[in-house]
PDB file of N, CA and C in Angstrom:
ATOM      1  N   UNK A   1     138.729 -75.002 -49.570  1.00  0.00           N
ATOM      2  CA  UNK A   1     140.026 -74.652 -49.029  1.00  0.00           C
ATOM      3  C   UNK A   1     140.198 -75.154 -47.597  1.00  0.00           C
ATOM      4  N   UNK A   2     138.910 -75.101 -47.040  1.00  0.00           N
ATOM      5  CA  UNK A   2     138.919 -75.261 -45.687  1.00  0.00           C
ATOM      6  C   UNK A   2     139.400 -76.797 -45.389  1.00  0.00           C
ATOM      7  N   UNK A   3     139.233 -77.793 -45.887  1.00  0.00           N
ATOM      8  CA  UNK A   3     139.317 -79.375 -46.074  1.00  0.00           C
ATOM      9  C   UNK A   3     141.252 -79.669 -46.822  1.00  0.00           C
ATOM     10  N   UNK A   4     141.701 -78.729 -47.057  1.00  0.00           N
ATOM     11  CA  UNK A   4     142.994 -78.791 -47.366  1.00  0.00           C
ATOM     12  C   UNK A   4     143.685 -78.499 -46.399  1.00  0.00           C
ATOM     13  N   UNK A   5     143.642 -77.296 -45.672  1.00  0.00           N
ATOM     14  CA  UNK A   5     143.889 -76.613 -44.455  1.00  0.00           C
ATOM     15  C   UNK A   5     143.794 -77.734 -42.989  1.00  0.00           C
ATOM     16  N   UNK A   6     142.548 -78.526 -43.024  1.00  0.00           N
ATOM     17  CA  UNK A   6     142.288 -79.693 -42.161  1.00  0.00           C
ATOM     18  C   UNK A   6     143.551 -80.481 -42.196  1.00  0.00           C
ATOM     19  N   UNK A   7     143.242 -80.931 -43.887  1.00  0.00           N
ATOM     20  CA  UNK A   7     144.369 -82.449 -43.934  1.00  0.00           C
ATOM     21  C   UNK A   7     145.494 -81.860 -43.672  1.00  0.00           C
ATOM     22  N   UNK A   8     146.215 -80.598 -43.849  1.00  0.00           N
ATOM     23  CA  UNK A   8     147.499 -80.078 -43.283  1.00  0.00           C
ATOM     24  C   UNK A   8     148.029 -80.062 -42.099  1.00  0.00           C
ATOM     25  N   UNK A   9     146.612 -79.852 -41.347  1.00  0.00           N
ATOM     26  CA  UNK A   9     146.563 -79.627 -39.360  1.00  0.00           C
ATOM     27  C   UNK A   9     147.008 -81.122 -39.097  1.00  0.00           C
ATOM     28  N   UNK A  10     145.528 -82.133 -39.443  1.00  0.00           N
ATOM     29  CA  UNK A  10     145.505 -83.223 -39.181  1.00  0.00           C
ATOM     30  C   UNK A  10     147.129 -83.840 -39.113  1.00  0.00           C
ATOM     31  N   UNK A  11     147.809 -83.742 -40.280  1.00  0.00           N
ATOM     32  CA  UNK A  11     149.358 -84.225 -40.804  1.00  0.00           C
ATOM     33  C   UNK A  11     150.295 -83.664 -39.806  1.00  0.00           C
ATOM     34  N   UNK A  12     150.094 -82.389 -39.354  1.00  0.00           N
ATOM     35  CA  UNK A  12     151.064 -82.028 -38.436  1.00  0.00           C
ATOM     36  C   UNK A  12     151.180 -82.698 -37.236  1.00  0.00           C
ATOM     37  N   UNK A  13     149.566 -82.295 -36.430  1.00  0.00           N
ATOM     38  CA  UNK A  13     149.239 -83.029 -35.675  1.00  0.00           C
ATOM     39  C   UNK A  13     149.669 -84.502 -35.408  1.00  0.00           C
ATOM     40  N   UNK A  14     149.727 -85.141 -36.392  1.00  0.00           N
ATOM     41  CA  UNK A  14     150.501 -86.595 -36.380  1.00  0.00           C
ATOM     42  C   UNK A  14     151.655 -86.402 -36.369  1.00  0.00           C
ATOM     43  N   UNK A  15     152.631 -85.699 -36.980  1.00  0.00           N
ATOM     44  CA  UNK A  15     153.933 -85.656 -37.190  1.00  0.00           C
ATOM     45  C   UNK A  15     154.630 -85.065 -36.240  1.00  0.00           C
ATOM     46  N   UNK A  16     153.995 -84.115 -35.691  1.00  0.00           N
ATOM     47  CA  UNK A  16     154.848 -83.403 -34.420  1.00  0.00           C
ATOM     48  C   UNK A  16     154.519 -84.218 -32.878  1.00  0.00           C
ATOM     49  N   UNK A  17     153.192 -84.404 -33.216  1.00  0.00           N
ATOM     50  CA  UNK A  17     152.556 -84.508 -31.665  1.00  0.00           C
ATOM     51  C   UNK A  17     152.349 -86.191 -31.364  1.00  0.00           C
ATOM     52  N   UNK A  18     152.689 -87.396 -32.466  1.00  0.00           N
ATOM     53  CA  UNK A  18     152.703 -88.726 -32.467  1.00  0.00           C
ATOM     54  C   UNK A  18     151.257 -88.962 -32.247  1.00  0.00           C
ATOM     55  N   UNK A  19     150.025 -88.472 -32.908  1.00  0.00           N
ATOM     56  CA  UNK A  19     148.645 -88.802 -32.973  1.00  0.00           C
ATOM     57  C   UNK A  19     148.456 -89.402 -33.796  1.00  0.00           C
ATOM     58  N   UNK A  20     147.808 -90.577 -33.433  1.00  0.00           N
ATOM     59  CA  UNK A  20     147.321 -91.636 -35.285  1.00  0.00           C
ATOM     60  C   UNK A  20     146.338 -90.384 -35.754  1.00  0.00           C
ATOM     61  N   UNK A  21     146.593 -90.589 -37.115  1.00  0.00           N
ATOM     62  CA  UNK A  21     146.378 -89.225 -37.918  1.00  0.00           C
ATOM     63  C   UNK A  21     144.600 -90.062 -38.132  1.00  0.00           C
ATOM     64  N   UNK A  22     144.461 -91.145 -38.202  1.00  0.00           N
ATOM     65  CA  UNK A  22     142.943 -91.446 -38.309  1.00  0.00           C
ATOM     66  C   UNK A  22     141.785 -91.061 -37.012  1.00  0.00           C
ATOM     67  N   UNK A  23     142.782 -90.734 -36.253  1.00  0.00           N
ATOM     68  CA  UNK A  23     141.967 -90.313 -34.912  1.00  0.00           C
ATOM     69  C   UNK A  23     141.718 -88.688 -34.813  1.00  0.00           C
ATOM     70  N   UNK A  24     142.341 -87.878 -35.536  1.00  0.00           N
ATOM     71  CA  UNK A  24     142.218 -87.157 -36.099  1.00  0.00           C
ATOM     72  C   UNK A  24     140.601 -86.824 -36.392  1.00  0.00           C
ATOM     73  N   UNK A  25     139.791 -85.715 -36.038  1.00  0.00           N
ATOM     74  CA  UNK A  25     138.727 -85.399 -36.669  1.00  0.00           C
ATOM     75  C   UNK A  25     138.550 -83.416 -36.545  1.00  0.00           C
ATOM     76  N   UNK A  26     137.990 -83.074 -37.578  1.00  0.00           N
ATOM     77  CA  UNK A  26     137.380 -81.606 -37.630  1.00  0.00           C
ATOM     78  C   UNK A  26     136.856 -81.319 -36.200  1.00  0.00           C
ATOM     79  N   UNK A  27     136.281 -82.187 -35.591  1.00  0.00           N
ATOM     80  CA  UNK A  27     135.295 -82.021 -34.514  1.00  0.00           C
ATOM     81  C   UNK A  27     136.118 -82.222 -33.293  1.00  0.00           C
ATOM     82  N   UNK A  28     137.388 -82.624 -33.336  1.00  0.00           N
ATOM     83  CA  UNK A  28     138.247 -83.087 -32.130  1.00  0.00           C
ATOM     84  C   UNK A  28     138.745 -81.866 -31.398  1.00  0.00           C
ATOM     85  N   UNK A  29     138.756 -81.688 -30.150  1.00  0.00           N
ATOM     86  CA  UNK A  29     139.441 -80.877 -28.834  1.00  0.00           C
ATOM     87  C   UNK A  29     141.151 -81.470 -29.372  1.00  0.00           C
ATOM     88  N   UNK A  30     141.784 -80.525 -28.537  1.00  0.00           N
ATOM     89  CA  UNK A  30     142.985 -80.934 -28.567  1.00  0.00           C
ATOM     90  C   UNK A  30     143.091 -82.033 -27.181  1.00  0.00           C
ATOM     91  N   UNK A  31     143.084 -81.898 -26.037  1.00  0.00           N
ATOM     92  CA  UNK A  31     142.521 -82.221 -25.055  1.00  0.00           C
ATOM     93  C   UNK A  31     141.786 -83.923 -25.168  1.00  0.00           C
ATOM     94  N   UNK A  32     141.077 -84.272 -26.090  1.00  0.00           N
ATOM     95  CA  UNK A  32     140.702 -85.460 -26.626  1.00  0.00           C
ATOM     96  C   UNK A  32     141.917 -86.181 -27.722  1.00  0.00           C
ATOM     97  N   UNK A  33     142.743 -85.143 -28.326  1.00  0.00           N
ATOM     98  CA  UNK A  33     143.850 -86.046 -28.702  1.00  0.00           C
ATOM     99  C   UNK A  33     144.818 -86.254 -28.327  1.00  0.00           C
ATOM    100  N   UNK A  34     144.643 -85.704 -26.621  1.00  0.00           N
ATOM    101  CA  UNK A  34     145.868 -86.030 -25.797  1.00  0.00           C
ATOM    102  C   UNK A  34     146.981 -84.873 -25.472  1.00  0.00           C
ATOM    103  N   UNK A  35     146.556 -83.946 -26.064  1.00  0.00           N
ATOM    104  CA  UNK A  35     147.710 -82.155 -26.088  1.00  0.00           C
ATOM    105  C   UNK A  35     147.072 -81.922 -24.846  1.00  0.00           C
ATOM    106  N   UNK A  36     148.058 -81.635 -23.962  1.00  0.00           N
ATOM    107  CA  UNK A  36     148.025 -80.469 -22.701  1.00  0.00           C
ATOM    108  C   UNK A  36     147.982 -78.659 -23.573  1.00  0.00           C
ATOM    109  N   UNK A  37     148.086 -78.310 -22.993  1.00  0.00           N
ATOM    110  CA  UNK A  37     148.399 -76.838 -23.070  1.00  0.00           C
ATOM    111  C   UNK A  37     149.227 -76.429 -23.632  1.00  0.00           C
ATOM    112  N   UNK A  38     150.728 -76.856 -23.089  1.00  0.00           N
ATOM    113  CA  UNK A  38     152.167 -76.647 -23.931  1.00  0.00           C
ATOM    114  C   UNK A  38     151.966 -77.151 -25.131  1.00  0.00           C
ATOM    115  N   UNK A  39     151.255 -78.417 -25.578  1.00  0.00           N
ATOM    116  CA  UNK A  39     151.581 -79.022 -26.572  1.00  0.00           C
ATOM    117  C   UNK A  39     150.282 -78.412 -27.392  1.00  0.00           C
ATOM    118  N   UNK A  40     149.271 -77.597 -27.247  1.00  0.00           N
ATOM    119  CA  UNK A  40     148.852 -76.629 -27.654  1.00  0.00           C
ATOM    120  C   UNK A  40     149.285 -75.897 -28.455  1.00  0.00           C
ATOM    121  N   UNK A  41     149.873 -75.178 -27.869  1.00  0.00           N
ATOM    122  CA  UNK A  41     150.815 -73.826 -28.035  1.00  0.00           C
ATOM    123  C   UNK A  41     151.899 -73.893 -28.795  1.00  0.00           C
ATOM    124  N   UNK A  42     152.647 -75.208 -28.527  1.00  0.00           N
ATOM    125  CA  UNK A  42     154.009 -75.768 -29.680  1.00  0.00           C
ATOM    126  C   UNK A  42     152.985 -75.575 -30.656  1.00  0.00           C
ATOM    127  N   UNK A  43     151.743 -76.848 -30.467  1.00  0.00           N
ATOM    128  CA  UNK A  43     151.234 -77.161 -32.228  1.00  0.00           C
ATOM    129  C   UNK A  43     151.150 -75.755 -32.844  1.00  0.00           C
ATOM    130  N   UNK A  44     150.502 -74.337 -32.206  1.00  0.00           N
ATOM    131  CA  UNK A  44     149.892 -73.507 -32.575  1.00  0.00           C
ATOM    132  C   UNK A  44     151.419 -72.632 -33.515  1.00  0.00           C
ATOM    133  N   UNK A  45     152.222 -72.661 -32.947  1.00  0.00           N
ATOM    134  CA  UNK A  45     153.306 -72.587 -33.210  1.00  0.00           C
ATOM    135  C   UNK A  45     153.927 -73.212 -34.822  1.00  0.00           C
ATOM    136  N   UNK A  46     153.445 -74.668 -34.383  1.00  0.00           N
ATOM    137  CA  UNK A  46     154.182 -74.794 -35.834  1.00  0.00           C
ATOM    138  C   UNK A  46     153.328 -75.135 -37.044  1.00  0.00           C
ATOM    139  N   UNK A  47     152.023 -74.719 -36.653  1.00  0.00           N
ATOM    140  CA  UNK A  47     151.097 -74.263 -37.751  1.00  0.00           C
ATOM    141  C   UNK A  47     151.011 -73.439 -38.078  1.00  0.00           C
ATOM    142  N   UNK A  48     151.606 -72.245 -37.181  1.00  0.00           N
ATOM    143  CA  UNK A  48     152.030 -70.903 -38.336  1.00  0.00           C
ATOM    144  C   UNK A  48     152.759 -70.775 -39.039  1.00  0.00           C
ATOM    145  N   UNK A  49     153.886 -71.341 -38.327  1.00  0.00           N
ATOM    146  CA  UNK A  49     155.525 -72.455 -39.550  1.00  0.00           C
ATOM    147  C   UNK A  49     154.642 -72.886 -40.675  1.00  0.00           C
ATOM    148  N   UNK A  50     154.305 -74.147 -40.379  1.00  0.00           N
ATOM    149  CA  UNK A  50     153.369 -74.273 -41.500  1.00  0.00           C
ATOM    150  C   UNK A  50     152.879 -73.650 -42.522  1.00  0.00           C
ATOM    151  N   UNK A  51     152.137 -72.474 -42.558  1.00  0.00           N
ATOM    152  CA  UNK A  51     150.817 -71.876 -43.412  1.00  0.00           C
ATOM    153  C   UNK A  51     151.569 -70.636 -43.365  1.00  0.00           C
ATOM    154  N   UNK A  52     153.036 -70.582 -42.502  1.00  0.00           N
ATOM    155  CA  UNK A  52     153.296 -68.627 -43.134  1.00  0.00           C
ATOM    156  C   UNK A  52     152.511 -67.791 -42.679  1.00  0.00           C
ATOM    157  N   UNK A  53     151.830 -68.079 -41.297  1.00  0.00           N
ATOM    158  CA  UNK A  53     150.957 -67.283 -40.974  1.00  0.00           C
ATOM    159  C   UNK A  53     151.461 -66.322 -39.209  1.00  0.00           C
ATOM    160  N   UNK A  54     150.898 -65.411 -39.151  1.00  0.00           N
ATOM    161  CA  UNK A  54     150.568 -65.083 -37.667  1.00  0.00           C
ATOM    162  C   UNK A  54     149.226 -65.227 -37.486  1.00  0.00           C
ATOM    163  N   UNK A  55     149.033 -65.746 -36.133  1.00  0.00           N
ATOM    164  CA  UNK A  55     147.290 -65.484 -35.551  1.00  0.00           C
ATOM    165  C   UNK A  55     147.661 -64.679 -34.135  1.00  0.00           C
ATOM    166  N   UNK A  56     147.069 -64.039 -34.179  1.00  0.00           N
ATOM    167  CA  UNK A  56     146.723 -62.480 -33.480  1.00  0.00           C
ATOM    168  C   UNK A  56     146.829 -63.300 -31.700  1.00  0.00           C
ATOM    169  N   UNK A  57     147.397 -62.650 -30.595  1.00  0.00           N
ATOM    170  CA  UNK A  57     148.084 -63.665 -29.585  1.00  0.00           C
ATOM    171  C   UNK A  57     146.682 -63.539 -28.840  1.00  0.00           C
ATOM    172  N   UNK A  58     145.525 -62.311 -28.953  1.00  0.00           N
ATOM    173  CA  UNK A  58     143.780 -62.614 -28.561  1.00  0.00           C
ATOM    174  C   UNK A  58     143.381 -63.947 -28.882  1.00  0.00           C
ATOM    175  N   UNK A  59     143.935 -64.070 -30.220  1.00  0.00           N
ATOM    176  CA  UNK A  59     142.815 -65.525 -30.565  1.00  0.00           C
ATOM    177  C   UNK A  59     143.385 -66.548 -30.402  1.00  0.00           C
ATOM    178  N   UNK A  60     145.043 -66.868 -29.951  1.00  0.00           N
ATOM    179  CA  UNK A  60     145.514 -68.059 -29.805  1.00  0.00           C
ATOM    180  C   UNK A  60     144.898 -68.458 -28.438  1.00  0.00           C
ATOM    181  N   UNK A  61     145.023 -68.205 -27.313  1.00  0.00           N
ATOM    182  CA  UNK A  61     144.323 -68.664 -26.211  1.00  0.00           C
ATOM    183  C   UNK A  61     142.559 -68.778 -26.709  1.00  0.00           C
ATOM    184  N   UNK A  62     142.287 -68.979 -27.260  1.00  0.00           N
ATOM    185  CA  UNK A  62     140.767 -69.879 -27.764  1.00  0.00           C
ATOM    186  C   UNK A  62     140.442 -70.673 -29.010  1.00  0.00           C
ATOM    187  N   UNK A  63     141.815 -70.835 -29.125  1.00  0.00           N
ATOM    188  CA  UNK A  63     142.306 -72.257 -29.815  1.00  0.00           C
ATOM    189  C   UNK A  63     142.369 -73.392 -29.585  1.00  0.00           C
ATOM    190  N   UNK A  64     140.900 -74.510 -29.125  1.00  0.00           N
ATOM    191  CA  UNK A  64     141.318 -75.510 -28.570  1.00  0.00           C
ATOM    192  C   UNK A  64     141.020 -76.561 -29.113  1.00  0.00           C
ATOM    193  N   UNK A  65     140.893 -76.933 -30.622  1.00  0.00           N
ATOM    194  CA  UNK A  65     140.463 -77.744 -31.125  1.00  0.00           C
ATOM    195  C   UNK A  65     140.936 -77.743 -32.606  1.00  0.00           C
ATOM    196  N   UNK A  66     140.413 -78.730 -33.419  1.00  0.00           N
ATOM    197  CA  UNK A  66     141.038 -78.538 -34.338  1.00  0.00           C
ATOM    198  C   UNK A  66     140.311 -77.979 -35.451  1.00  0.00           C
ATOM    199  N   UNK A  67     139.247 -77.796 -35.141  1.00  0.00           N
ATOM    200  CA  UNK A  67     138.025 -76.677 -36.149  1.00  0.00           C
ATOM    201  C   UNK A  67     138.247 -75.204 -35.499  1.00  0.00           C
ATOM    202  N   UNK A  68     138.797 -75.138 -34.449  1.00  0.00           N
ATOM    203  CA  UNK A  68     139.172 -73.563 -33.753  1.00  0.00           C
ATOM    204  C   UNK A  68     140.982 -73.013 -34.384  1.00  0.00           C
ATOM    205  N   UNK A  69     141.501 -74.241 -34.731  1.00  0.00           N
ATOM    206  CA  UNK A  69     142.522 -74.028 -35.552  1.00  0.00           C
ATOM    207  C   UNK A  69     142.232 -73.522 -37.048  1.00  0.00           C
ATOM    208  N   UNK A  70     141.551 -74.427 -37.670  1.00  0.00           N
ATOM    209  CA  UNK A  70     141.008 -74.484 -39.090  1.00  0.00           C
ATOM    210  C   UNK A  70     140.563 -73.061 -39.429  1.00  0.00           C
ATOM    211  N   UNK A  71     139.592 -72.465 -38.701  1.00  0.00           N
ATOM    212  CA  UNK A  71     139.247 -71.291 -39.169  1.00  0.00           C
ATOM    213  C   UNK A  71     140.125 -70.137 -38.614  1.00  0.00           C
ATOM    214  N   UNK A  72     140.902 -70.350 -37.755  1.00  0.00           N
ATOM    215  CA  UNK A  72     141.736 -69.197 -37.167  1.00  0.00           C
ATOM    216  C   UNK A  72     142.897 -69.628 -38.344  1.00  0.00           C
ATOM    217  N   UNK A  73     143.372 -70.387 -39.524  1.00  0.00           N
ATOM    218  CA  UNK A  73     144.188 -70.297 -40.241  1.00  0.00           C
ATOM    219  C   UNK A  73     143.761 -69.844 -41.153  1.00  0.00           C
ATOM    220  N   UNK A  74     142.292 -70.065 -41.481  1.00  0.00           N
ATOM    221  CA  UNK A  74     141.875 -69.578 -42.459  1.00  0.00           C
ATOM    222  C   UNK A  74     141.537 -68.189 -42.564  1.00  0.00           C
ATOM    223  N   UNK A  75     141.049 -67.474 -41.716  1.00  0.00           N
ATOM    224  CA  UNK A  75     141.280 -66.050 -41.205  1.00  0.00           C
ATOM    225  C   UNK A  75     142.985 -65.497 -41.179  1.00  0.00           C
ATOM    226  N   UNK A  76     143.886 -66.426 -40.819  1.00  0.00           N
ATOM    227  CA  UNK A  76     145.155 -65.225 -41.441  1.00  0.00           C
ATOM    228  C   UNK A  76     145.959 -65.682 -42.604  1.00  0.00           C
ATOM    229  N   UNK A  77     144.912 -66.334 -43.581  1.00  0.00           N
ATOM    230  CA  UNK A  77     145.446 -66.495 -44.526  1.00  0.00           C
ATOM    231  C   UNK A  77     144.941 -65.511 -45.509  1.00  0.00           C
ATOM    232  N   UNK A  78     143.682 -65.266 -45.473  1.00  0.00           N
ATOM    233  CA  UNK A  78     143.255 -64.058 -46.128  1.00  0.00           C
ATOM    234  C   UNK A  78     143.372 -62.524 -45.946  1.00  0.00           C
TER     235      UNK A  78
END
């Protein structure tokens, strides 16, 4: 599930934020794909759009990557 959830981030990530989606990795900072803070916080934003989710406003400020995304979606999806 977790690798579906990725390719979803990854896709947004390209689509909202203009990142070549091959630069894209599990292991990537946001920060390494070029997101400041705001553009953080948008993404975090419209990955809850995304997935129909809330993440708890504790765990959004230690959201800085895209494996710190992955499992914080996967935690309010269950």
């Amino acid at each position: 599930m977790s690798e579906i959830i990725f390719d979803k981030i990854a896709a947004v990530i390209s689509a909202k934020k203009g990142v070549n989606i091959e630069l894209i990795k599990i292991e990537s900072s946001f920060e390494e794909l070029g997101l400041d803070s705001l553009d953080a916080v948008e993404l975090i934003a419209d990955l809850e759009d995304e997935f129909n989710v809330t993440i708890p406003n504790i765990e959004l400020q230690n959201i800085k990557s895209v494996k710190q995304a992955v499992i914080s979606i996967v935690k309010a999806i269950q």
